[in-house]
N, C-alpha and C. Protein backbone atom coordinates (compact mmCIF):
# COMPACT_ATOMS: atom_id res chain seq x y z
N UNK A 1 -9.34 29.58 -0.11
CA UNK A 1 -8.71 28.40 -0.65
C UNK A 1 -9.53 27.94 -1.86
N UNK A 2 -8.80 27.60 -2.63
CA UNK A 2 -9.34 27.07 -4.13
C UNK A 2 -9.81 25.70 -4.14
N UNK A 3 -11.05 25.41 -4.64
CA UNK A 3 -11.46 24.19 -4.86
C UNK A 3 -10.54 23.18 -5.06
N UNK A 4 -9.60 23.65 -6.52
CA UNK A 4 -8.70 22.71 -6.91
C UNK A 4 -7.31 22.33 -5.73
N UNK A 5 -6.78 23.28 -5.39
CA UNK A 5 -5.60 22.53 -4.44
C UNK A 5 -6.11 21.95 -3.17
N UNK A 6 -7.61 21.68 -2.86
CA UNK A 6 -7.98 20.88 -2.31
C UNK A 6 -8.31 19.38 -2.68
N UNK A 7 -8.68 18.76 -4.13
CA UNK A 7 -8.95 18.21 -5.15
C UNK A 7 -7.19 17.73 -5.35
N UNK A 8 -6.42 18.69 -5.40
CA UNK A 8 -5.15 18.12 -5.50
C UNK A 8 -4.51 17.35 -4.43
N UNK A 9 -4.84 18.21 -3.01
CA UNK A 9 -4.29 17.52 -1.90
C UNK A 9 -4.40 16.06 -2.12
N UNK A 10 -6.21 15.93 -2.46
CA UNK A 10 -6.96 14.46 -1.72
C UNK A 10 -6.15 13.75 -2.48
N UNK A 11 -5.94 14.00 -4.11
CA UNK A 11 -5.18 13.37 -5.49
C UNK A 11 -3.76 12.63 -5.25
N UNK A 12 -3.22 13.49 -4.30
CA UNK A 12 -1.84 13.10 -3.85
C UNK A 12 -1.87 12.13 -2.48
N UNK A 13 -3.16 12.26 -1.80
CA UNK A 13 -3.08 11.82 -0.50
C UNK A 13 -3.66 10.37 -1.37
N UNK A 14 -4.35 10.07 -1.81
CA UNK A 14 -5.17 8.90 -2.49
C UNK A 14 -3.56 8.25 -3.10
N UNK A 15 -3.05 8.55 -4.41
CA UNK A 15 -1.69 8.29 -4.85
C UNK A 15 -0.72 7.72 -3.94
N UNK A 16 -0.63 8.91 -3.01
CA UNK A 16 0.49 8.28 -1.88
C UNK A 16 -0.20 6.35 -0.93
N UNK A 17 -1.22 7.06 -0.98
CA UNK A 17 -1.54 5.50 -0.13
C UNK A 17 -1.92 4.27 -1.14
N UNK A 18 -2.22 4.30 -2.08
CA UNK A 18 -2.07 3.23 -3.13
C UNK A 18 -0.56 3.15 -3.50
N UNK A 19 0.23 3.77 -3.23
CA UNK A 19 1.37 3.68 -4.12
C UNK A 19 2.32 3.02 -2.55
N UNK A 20 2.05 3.29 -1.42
CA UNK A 20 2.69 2.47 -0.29
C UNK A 20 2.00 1.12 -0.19
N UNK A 21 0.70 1.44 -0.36
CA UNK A 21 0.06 -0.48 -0.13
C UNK A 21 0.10 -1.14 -1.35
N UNK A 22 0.83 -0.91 -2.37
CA UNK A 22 0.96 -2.01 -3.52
C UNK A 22 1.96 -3.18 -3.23
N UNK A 23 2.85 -2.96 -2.71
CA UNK A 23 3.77 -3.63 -2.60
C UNK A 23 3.39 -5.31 -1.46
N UNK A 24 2.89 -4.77 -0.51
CA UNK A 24 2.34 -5.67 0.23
C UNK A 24 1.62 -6.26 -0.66
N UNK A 25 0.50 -5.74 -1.19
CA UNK A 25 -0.91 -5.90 -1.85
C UNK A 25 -0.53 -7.12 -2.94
N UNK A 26 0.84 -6.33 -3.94
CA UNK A 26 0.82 -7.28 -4.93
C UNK A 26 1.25 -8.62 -4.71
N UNK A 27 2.38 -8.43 -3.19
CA UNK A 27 2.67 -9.73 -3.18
C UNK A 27 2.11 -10.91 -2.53
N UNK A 28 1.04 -10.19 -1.66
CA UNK A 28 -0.14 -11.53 -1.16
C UNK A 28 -0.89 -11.64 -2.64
N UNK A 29 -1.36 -11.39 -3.64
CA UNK A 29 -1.94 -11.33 -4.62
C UNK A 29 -1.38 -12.86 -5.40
N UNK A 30 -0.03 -12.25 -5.62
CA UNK A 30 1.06 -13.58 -6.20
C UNK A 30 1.10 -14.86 -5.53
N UNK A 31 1.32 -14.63 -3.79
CA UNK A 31 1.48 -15.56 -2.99
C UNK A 31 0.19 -16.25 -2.95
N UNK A 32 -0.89 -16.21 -2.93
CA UNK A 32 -2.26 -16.29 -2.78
C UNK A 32 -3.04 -17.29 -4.38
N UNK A 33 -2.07 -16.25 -5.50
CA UNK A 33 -2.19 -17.10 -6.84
C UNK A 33 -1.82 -18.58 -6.92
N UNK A 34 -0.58 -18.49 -6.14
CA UNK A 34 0.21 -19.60 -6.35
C UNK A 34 -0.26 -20.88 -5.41
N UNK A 35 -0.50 -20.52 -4.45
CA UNK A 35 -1.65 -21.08 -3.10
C UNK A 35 -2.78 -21.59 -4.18
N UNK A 36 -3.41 -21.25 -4.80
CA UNK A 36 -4.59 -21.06 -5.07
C UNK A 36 -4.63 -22.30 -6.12
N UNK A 37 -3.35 -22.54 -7.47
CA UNK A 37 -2.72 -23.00 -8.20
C UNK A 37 -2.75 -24.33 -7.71
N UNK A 38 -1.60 -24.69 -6.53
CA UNK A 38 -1.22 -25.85 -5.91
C UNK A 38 -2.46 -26.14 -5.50
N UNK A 39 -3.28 -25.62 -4.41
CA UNK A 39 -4.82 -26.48 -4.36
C UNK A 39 -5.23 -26.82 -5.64
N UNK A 40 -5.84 -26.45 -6.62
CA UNK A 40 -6.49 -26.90 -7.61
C UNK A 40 -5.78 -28.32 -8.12
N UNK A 41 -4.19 -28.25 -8.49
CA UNK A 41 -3.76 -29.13 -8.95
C UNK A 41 -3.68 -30.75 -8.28
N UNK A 42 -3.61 -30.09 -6.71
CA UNK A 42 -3.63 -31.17 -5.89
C UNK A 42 -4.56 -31.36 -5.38
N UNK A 43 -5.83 -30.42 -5.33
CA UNK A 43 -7.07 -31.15 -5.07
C UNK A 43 -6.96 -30.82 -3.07
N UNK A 44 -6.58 -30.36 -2.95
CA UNK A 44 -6.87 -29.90 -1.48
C UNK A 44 -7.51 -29.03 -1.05
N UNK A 45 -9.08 -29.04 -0.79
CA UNK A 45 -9.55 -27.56 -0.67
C UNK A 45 -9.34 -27.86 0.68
N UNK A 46 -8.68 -27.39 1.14
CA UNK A 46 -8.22 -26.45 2.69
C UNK A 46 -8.88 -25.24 2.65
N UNK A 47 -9.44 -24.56 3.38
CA UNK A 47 -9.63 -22.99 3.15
C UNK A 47 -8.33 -22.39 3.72
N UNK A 48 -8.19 -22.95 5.05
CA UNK A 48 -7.01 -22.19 5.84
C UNK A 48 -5.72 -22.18 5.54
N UNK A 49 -5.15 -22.99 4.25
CA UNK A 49 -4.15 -22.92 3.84
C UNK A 49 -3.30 -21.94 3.08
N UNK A 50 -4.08 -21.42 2.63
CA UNK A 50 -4.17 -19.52 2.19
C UNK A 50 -3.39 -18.86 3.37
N UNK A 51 -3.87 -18.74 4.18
CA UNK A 51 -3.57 -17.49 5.35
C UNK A 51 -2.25 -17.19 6.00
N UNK A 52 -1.32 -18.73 6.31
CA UNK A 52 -0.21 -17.96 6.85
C UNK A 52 1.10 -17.94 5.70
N UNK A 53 0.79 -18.49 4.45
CA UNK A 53 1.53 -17.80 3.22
C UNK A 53 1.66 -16.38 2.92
N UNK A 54 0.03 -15.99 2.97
CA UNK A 54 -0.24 -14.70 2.53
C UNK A 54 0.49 -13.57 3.92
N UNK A 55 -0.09 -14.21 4.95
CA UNK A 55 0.50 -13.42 6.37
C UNK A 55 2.13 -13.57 6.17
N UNK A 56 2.82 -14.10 5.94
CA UNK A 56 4.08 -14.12 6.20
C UNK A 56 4.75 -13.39 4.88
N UNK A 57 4.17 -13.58 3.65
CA UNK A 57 4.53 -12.46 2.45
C UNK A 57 4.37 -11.28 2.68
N UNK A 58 3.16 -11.09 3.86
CA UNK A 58 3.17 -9.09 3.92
C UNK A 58 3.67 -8.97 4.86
N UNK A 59 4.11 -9.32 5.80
CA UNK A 59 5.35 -9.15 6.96
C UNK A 59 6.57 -9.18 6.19
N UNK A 60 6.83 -10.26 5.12
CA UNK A 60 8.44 -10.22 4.70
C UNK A 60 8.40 -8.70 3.99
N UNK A 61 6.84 -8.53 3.05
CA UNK A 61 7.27 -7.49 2.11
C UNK A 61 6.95 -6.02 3.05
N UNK A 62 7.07 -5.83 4.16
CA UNK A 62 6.75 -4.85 4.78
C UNK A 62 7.95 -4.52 6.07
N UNK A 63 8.58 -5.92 6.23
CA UNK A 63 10.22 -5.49 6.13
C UNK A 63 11.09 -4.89 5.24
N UNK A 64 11.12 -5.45 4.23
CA UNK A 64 11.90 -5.39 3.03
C UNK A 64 11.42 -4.12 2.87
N UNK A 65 10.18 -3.68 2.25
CA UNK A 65 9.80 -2.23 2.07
C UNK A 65 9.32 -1.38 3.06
N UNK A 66 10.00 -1.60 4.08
CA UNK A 66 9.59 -0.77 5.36
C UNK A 66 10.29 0.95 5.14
N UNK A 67 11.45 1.16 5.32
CA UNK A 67 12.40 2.00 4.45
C UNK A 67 11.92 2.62 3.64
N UNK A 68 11.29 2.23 2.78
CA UNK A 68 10.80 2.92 1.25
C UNK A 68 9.17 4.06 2.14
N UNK A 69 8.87 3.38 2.53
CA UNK A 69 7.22 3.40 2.58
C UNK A 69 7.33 4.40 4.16
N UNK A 70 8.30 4.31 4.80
CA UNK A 70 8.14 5.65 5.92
C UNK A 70 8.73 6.92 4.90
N UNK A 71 9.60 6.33 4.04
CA UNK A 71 11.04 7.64 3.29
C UNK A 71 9.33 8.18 2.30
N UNK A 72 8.16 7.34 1.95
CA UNK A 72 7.62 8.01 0.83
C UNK A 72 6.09 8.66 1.77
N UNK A 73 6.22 8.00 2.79
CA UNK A 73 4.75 9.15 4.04
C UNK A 73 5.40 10.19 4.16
N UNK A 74 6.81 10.09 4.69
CA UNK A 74 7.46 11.51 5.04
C UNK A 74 7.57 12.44 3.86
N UNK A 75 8.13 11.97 3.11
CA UNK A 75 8.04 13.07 2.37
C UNK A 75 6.74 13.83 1.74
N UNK A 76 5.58 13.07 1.75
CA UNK A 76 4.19 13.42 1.23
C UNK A 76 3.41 14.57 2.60
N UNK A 77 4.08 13.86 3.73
CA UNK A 77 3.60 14.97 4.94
C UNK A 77 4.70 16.12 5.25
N UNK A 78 5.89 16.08 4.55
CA UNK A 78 6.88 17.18 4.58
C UNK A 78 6.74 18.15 3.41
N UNK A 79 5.60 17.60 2.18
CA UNK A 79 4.74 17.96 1.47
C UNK A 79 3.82 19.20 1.57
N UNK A 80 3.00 18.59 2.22
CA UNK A 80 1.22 19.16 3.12
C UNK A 80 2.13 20.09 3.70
N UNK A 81 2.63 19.41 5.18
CA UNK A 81 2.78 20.78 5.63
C UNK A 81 3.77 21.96 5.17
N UNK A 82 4.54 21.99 3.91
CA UNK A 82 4.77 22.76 3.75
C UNK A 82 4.11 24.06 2.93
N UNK A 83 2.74 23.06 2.69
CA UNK A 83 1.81 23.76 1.78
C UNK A 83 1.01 24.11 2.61
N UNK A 84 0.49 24.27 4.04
CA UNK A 84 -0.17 24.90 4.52
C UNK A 84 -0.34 26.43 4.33
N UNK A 85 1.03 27.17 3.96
CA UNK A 85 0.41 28.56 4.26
C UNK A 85 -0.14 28.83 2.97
N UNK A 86 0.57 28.34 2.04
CA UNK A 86 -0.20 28.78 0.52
C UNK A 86 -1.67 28.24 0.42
N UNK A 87 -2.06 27.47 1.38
CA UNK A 87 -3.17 26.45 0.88
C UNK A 87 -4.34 27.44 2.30
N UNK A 88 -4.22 27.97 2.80
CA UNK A 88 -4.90 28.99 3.88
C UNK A 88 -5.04 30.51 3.58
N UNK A 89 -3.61 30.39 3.03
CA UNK A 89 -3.72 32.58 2.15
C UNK A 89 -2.95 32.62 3.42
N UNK A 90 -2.37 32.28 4.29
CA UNK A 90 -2.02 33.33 5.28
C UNK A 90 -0.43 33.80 4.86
């Protein structure tokens, strides 16, 4: 087995999992901004007021993109293993 289509695997395996956790990621990011915004303006440092905004944005966005994000593992592991025999020589 070649250095590189090992280097490629990790490339695609790294890709695939940044590219499923953005979606969550970006939208506690936003939700969290905006949290963050309203304290300052209103002067409420709460710490705990953060948490079930952000919790309930990655549950909504992990419904909503639930669909996407099994349709884009599967296909990345219908991927691999179809590259096993080329990636072994056998």
């Amino acid at each position: 087995m070649m250095e590189g289509e090992i280097i490629n695997i990790a490339q695609q395996a790294i890709y695939t999992g940044l590219l499923i956790a953005s979606p969550m990621l970006g939208l506690g990011l936003i939700i969290g901004l905006i949290v963050a915004i309203f304290q300052a303006t209103t002067q409420i440092n709460e710490q705990t007021l953060v948490f079930i905004p952000k919790i309930l944005a990655v549950m909504i966005a992990l419904l909503v993109f639930g669909p996407w994000i099994m349709r884009t593992m599967t296909e990345f592991t219908t991927r691999l293993y179809n590259s096993i025999n080329t990636i072994t020589g056998l």
